[in-house]
C-alpha atoms as a PDB file:
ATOM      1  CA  UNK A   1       0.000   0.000   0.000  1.00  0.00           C
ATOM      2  CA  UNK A   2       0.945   3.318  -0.085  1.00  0.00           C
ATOM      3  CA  UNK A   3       3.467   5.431   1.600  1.00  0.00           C
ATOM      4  CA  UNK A   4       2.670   7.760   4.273  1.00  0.00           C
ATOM      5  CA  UNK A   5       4.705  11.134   2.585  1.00  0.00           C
ATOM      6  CA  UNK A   6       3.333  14.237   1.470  1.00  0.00           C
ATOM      7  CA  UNK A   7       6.417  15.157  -0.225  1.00  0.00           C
ATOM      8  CA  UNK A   8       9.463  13.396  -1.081  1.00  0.00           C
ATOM      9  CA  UNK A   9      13.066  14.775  -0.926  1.00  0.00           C
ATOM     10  CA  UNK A  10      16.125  12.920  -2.894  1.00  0.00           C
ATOM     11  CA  UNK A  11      17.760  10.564  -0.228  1.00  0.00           C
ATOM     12  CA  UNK A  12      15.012  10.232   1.849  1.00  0.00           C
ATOM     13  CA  UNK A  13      11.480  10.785   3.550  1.00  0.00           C
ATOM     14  CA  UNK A  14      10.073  14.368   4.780  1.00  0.00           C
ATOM     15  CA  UNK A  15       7.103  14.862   7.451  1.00  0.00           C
ATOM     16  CA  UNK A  16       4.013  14.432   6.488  1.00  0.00           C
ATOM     17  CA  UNK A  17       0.540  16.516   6.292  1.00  0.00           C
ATOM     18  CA  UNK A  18      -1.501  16.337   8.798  1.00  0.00           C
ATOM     19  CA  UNK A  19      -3.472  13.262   8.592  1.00  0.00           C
ATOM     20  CA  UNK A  20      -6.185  14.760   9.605  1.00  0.00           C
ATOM     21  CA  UNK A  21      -8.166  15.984   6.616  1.00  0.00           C
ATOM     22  CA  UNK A  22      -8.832  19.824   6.605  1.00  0.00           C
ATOM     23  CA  UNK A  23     -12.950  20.894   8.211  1.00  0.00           C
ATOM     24  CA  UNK A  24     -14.521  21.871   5.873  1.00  0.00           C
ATOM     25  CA  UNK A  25     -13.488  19.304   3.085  1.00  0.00           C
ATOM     26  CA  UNK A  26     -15.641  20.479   0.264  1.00  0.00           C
ATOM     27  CA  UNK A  27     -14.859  24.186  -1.013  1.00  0.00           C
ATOM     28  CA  UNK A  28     -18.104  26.604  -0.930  1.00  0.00           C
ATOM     29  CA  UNK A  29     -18.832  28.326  -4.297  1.00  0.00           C
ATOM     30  CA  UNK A  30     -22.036  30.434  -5.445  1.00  0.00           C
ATOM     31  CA  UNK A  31     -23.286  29.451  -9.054  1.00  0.00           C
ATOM     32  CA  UNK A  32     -24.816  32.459 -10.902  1.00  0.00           C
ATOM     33  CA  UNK A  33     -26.487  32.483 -14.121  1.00  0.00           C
ATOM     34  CA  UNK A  34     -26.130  35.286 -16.836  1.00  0.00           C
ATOM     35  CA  UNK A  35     -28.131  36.160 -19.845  1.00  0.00           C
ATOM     36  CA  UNK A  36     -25.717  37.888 -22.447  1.00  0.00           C
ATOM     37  CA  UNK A  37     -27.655  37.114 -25.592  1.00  0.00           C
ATOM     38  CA  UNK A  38     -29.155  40.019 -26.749  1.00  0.00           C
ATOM     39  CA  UNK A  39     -31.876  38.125 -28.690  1.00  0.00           C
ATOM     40  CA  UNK A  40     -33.126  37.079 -25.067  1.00  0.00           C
ATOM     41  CA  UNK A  41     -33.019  40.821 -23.609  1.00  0.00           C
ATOM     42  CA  UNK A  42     -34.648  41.943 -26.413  1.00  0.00           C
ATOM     43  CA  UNK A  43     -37.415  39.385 -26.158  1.00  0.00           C
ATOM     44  CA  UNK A  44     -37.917  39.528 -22.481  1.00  0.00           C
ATOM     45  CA  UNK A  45     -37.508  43.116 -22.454  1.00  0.00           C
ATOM     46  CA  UNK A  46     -37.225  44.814 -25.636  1.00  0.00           C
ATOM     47  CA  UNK A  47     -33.596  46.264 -25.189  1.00  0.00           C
ATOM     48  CA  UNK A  48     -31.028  43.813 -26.056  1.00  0.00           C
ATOM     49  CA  UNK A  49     -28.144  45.911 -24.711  1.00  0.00           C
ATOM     50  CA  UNK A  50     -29.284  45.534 -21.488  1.00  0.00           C
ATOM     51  CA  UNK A  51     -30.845  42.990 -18.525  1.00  0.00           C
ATOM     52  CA  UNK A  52     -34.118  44.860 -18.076  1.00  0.00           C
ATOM     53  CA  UNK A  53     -36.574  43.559 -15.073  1.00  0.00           C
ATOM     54  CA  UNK A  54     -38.261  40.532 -16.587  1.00  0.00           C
ATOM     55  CA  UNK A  55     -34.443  39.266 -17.765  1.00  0.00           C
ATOM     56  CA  UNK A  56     -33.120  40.199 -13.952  1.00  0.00           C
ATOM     57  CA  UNK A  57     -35.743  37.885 -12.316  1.00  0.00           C
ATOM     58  CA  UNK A  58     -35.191  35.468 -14.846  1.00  0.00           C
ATOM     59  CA  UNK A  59     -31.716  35.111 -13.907  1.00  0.00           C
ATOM     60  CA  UNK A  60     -32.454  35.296 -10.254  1.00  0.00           C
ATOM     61  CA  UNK A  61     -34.561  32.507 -10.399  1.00  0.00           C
ATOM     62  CA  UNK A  62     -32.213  30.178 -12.799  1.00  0.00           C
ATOM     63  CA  UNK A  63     -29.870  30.732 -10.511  1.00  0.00           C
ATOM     64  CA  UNK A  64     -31.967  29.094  -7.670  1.00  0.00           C
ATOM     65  CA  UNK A  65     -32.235  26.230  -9.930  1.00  0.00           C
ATOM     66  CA  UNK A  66     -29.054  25.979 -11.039  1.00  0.00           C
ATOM     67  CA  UNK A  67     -27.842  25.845  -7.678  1.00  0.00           C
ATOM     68  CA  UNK A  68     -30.184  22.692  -6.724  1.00  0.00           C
ATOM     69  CA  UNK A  69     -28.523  21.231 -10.301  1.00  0.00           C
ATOM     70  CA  UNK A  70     -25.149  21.811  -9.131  1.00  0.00           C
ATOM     71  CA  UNK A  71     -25.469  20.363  -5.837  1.00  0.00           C
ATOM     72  CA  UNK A  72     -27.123  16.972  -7.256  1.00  0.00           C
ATOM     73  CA  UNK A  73     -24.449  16.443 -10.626  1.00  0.00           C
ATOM     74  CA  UNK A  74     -21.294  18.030  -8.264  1.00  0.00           C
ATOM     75  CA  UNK A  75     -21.325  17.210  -4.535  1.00  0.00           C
ATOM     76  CA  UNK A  76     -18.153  17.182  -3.823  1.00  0.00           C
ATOM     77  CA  UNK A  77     -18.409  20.946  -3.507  1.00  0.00           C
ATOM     78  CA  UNK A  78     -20.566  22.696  -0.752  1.00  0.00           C
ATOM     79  CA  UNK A  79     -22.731  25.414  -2.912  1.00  0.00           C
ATOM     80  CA  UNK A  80     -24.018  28.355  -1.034  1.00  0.00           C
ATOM     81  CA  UNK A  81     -26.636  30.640  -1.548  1.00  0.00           C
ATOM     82  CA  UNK A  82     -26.068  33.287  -4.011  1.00  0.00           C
ATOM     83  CA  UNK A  83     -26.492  36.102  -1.712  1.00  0.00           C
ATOM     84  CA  UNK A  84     -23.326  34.674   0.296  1.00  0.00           C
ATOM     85  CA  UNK A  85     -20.038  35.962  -0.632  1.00  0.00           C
ATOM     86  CA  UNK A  86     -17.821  32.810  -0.870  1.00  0.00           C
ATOM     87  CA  UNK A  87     -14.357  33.266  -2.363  1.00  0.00           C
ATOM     88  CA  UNK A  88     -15.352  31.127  -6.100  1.00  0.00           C
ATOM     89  CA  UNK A  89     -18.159  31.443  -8.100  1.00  0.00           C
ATOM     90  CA  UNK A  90     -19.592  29.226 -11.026  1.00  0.00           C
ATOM     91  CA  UNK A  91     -21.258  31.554 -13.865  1.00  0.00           C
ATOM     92  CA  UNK A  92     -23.411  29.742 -16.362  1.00  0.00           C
ATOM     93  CA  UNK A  93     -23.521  32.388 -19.578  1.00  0.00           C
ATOM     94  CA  UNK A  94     -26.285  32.724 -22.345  1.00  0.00           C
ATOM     95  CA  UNK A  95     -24.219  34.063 -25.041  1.00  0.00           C
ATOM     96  CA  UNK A  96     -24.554  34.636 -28.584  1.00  0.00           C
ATOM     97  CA  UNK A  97     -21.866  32.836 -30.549  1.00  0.00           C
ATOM     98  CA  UNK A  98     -19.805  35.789 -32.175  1.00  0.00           C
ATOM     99  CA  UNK A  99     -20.984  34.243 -35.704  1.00  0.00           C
ATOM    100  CA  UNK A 100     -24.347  33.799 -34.993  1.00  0.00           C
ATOM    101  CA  UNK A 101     -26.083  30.817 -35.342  1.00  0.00           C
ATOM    102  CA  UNK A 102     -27.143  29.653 -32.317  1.00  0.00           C
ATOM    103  CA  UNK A 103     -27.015  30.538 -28.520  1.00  0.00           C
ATOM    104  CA  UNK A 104     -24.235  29.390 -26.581  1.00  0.00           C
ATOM    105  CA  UNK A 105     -24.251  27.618 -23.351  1.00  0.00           C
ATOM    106  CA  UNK A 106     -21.068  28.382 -21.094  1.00  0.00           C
ATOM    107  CA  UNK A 107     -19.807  27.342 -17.808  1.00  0.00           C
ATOM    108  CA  UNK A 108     -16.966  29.521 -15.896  1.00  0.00           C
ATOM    109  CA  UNK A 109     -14.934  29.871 -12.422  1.00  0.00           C
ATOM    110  CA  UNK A 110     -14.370  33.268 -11.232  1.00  0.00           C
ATOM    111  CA  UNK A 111     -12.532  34.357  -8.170  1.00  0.00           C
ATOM    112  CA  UNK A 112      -9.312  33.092  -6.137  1.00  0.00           C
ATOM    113  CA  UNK A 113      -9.510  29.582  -7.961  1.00  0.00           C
ATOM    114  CA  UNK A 114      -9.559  31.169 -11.217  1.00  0.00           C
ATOM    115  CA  UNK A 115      -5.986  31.541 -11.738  1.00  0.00           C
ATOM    116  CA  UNK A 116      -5.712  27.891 -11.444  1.00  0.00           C
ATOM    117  CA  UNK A 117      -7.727  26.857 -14.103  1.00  0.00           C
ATOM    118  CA  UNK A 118      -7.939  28.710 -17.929  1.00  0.00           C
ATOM    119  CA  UNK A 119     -10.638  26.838 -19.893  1.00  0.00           C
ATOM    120  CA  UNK A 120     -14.341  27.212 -19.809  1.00  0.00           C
ATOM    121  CA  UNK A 121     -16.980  24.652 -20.789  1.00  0.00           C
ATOM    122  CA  UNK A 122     -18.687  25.989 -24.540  1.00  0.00           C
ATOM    123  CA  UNK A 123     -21.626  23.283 -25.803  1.00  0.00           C
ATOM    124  CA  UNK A 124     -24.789  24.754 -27.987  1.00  0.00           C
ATOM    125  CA  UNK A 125     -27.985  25.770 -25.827  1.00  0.00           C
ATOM    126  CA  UNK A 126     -30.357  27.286 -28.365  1.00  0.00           C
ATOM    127  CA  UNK A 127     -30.402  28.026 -32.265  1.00  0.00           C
ATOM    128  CA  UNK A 128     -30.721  31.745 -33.035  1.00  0.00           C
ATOM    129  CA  UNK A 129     -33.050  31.862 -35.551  1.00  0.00           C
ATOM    130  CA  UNK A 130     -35.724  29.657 -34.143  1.00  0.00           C
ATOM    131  CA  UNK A 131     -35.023  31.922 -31.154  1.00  0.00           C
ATOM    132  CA  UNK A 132     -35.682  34.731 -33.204  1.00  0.00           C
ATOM    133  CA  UNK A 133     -38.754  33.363 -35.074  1.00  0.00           C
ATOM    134  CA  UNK A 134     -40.884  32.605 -30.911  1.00  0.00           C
ATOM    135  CA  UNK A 135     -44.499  34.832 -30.563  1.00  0.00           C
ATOM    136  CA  UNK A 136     -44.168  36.342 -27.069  1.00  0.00           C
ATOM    137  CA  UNK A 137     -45.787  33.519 -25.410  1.00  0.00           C
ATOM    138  CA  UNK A 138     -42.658  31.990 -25.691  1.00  0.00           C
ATOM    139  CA  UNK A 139     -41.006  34.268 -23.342  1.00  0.00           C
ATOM    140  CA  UNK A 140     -42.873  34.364 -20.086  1.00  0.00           C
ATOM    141  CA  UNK A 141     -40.488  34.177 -17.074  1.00  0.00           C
ATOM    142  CA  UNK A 142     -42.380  31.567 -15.164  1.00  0.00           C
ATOM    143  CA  UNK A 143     -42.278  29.615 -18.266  1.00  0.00           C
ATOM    144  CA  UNK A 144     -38.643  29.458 -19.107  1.00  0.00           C
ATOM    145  CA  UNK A 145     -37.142  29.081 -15.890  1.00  0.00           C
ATOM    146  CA  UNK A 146     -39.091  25.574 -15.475  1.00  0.00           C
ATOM    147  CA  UNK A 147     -38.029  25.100 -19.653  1.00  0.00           C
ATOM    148  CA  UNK A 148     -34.664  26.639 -19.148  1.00  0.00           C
ATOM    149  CA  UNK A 149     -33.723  24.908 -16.083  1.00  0.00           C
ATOM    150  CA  UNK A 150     -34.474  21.587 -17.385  1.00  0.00           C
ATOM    151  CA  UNK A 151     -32.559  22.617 -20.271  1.00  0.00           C
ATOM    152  CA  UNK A 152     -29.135  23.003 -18.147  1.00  0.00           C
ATOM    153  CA  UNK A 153     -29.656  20.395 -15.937  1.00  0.00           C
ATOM    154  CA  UNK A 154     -29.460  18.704 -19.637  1.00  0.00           C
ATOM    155  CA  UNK A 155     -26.674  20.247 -20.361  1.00  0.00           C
ATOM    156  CA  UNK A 156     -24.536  19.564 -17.525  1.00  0.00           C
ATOM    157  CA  UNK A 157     -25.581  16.120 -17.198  1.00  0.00           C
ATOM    158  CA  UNK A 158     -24.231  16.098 -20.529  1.00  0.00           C
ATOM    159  CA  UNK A 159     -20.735  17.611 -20.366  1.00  0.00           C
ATOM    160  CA  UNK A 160     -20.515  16.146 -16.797  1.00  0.00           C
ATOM    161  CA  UNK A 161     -17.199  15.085 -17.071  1.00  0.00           C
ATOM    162  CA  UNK A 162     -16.100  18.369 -18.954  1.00  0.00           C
ATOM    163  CA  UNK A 163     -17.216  20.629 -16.119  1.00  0.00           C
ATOM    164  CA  UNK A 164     -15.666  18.758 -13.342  1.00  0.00           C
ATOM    165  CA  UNK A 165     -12.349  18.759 -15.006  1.00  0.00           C
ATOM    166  CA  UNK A 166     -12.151  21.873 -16.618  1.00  0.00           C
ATOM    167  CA  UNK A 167     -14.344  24.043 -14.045  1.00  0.00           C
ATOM    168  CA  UNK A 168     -15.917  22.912 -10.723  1.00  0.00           C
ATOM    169  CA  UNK A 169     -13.040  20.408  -9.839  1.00  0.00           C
ATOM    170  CA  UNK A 170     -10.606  23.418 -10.275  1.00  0.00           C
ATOM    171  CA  UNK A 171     -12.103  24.587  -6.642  1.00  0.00           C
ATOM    172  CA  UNK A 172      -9.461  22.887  -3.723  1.00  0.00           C
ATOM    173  CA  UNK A 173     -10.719  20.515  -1.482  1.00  0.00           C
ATOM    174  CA  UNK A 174      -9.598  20.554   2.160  1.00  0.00           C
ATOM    175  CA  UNK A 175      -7.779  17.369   1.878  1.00  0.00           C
ATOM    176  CA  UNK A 176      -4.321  15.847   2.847  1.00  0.00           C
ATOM    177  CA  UNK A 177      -2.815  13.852   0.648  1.00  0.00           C
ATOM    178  CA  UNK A 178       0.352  11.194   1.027  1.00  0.00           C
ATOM    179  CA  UNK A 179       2.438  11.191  -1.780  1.00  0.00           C
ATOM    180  CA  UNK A 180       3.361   7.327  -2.925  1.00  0.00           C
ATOM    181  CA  UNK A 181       6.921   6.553  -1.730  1.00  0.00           C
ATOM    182  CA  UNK A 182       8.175   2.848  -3.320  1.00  0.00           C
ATOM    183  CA  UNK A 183       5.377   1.843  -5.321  1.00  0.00           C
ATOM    184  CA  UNK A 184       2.302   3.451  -7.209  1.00  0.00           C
ATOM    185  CA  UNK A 185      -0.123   3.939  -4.133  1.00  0.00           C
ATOM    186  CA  UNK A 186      -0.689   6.667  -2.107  1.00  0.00           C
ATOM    187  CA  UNK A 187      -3.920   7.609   0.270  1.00  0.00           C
ATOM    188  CA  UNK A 188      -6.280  10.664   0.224  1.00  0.00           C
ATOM    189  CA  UNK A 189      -7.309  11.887   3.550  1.00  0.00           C
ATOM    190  CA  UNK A 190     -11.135  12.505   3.031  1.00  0.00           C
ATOM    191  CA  UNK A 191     -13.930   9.685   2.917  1.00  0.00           C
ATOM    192  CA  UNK A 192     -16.636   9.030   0.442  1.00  0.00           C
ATOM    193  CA  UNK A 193     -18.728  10.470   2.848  1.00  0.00           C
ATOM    194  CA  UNK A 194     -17.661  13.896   3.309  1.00  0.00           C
ATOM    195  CA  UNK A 195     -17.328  14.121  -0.516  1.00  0.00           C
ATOM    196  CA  UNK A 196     -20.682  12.630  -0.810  1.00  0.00           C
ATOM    197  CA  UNK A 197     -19.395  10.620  -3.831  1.00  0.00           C
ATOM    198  CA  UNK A 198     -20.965   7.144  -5.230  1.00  0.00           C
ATOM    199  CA  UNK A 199     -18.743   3.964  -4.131  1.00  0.00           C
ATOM    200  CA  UNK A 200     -18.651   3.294  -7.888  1.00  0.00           C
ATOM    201  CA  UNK A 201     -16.822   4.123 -10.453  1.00  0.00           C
ATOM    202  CA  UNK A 202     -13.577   5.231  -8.279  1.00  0.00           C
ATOM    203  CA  UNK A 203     -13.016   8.456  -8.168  1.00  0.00           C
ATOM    204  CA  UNK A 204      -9.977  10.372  -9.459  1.00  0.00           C
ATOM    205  CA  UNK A 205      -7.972  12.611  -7.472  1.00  0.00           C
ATOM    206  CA  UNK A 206      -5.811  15.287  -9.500  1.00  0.00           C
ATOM    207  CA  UNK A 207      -2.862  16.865  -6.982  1.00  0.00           C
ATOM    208  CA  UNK A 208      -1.166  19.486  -8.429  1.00  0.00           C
ATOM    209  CA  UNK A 209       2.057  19.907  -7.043  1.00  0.00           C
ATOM    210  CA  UNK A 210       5.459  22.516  -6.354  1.00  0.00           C
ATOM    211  CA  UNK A 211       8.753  20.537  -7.697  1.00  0.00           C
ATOM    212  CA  UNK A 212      12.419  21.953  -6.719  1.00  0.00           C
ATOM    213  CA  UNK A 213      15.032  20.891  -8.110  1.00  0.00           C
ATOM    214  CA  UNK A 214      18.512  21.670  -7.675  1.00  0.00           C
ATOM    215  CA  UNK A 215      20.508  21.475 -11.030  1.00  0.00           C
ATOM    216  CA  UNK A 216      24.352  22.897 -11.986  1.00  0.00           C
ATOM    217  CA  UNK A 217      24.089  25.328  -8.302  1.00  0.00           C
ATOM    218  CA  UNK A 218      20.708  26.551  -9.574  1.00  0.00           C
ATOM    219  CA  UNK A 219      17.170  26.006  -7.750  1.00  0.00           C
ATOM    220  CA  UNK A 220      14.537  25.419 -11.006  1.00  0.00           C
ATOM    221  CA  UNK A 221      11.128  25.648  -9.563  1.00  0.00           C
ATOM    222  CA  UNK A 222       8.191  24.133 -11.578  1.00  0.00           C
ATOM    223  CA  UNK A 223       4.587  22.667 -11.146  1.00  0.00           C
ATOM    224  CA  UNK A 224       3.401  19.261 -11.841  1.00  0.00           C
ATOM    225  CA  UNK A 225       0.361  17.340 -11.880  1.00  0.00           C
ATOM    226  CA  UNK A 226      -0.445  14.221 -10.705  1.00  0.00           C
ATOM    227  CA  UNK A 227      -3.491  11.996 -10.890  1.00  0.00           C
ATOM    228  CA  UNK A 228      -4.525   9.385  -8.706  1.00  0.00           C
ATOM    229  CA  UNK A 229      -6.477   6.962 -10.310  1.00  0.00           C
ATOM    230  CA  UNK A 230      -8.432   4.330  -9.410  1.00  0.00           C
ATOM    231  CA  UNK A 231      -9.508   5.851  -5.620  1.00  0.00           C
ATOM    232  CA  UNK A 232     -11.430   3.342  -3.577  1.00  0.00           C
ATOM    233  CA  UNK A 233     -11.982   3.498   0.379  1.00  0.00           C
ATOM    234  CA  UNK A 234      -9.718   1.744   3.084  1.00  0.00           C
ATOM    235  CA  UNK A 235      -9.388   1.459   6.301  1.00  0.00           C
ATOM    236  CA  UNK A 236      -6.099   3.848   7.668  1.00  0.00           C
ATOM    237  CA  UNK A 237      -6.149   4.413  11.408  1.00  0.00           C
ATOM    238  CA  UNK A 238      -9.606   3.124  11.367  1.00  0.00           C
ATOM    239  CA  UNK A 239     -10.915   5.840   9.465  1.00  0.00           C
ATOM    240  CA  UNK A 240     -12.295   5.610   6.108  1.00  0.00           C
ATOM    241  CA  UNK A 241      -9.820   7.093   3.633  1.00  0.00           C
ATOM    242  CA  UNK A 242      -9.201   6.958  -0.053  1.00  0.00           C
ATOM    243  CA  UNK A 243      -6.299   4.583  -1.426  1.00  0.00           C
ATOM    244  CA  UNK A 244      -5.738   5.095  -4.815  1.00  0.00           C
ATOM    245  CA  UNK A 245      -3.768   2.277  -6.381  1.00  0.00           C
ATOM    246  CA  UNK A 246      -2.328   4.074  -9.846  1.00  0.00           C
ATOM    247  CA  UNK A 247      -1.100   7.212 -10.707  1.00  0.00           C
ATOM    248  CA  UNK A 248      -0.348   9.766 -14.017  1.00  0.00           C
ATOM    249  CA  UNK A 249       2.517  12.684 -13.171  1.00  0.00           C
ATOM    250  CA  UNK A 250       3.066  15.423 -15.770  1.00  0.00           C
ATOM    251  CA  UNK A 251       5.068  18.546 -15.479  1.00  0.00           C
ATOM    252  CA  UNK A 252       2.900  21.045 -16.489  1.00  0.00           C
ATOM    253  CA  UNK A 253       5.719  23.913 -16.418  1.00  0.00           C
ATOM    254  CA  UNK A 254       7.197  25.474 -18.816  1.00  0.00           C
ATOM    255  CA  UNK A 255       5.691  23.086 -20.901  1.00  0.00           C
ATOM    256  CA  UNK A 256       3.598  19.977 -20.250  1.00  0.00           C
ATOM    257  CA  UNK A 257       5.147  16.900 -20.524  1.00  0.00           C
ATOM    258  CA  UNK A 258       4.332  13.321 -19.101  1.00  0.00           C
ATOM    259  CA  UNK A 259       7.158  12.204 -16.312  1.00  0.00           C
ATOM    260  CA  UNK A 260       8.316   9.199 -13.875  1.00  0.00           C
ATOM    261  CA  UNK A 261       7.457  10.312 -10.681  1.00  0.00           C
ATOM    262  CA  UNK A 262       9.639   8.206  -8.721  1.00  0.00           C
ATOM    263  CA  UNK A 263      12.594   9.398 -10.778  1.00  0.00           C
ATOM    264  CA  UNK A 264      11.925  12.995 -10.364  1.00  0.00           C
ATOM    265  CA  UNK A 265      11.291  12.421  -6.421  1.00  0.00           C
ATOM    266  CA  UNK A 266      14.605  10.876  -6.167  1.00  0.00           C
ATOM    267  CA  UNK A 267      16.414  14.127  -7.085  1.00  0.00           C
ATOM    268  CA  UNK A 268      13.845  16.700  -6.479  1.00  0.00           C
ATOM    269  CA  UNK A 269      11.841  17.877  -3.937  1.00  0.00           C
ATOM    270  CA  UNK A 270       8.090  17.560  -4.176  1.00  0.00           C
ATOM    271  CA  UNK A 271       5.390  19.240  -2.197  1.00  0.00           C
ATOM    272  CA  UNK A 272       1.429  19.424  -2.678  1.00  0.00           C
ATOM    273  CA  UNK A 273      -0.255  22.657  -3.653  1.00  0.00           C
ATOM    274  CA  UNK A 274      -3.484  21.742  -3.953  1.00  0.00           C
ATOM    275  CA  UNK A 275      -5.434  18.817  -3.571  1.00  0.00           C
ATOM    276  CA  UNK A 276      -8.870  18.582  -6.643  1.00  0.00           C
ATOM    277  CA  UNK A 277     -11.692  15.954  -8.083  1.00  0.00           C
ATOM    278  CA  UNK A 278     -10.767  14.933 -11.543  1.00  0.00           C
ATOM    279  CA  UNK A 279     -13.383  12.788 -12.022  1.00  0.00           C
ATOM    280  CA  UNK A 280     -16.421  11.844 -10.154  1.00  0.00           C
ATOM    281  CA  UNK A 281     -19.971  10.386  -9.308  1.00  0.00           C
ATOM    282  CA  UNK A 282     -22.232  11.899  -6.817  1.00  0.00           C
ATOM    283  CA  UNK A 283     -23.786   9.410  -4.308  1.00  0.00           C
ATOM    284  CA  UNK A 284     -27.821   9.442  -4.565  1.00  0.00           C
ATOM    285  CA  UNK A 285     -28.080   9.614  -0.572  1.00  0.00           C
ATOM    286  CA  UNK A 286     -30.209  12.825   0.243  1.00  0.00           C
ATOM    287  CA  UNK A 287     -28.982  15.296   2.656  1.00  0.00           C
ATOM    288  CA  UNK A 288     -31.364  17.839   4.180  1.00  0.00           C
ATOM    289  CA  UNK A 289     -33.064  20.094   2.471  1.00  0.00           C
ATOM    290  CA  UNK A 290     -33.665  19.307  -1.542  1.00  0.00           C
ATOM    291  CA  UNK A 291     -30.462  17.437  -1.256  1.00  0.00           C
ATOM    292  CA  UNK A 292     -28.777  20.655  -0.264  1.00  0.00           C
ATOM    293  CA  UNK A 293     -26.618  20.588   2.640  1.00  0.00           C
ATOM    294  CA  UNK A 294     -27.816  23.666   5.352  1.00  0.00           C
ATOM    295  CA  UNK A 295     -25.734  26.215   6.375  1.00  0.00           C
ATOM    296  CA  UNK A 296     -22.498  25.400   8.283  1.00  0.00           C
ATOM    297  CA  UNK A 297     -23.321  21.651   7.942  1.00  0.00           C
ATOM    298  CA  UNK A 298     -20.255  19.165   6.217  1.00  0.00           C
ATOM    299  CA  UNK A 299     -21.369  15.489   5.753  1.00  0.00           C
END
């Protein structure tokens, strides 16, 4: 099994983390929905420059929804009301695409996570033109936020996978991690249960990580990342932790490349930045209310 490091240094072992896993685990983020196109404005409120009244509530009450989405498709992340100020936030964006067409669909982190992660999630959401063509009883607000908000749930069902990688698993969990040492194991200090994640498929851990390295007299600092793969629970100090039994180690500075980890560790030094979900599946178990975990509350 795996080694009980959080960072290796060449000739030897270093201390670990704290074994304890960080309270909260999951990060809090606020998910917020905008409505750019200006073929909605103008339908909703006949000024597509702007987010008149009937296009404010609209988005007011998406955002309730998409909330409620969130927390059923990504559990793994603790998702506040939007009139909390938490450090992240999710924006889902109804664009136009710049060469018309249709109506884009697109999923964003903003805030202190941000500078971690530089992709977005694009997929289509509407066609212009049939947009275009609707008679206003198309466009009442109590009608499209039950049509709409099916329609994301849709879509992020959909690119499930996408979003968690490229966007929602970019927020940090709270979570030690010990590094493997001799073999391809290592252990993840959180359970299933305060991720609220399904026992199947594993789940896949992505550590990014600070690497020094001492070459010719000169320190080169870079960042790598590594993925744990294959994450199932086990028993360590009779708490329920993750032991993930394979991992996948690029160095993602100043240019990504794929690299032996146990090579590197040998003459580098290795330390965990952050600890993320890769990829995921929520467990069905309902907590409080809607599914949605109350205030202060960590499963």
């Amino acid at each position: 099994m795996g080694g009980l490091l959080a960072c290796l240094m060449p000739g030897g072992l270093v201390a670990p983390d704290a074994l304890q896993a960080l309270a909260p685990v999951r990060p809090r983020a606020v998910v917020r929905v905008e409505i750019g196109s200006r073929i909605y404005r103008a339908k909703l409120d006949g000024d597509g420059n702007r987010c008149g009244t009937k296009c404010t509530a609209l988005e007011t009450s998406l955002s309730v929804a998409a909330r409620r989405i969130f927390d059923s498709q990504f559990r793994f992340v603790d998702w506040r009301d939007g009139t909390e100020r938490t450090a992240d936030t999710i924006v889902i964006r109804l664009r136009e695409k710049p060469i018309g067409g249709h109506i884009e669909f697109v999923v964003t982190l903003l805030g202190r996570s941000r500078a971690s992660s530089a992709d977005s999630v694009v997929t289509q959401f509407d066609d212009f033109f049939e947009a275009k063509a609707r008679d206003a009883s198309y466009w009442t607000p109590s009608r499209l936020q039950q049509v709409w908000a099916d329609l994301i749930a849709a879509k992020l069902n959909a690119c499930a996978p996408r979003v968690i990688q490229a966007v929602v698993g970019r927020l940090p969990l709270g979570a030690s991690v010990n590094l493997p040492g001799a073999d391809s194991s290592s252990r993840v200090d959180v359970s299933a249960d305060s991720l609220r994640a399904a026992a199947q498929p594993p789940i896949t851990f992505l550590v990014r990580v600070n690497i020094e390295e001492l070459v010719q007299g000169v320190t080169l600092r870079r960042l790598g990342e590594l993925k744990l793969v294959d994450c199932l629970e086990g028993d360590a100090n009779r708490q329920k932790r993750y032991v993930c039994r394979r991992l996948e180690f690029s160095v993602i500075s100043p240019a990504r490349a794929v690299t032996d980890f146990f090579a590197l560790s040998s003459r580098a030094r290795i330390t965990k930045e952050s600890v993320h979900v890769y990829f995921y599946a929520s467990s069905a178990s309902v907590v409080s209310n809607g599914g949605i975990v109350a205030a202060g509350e960590d499963p």
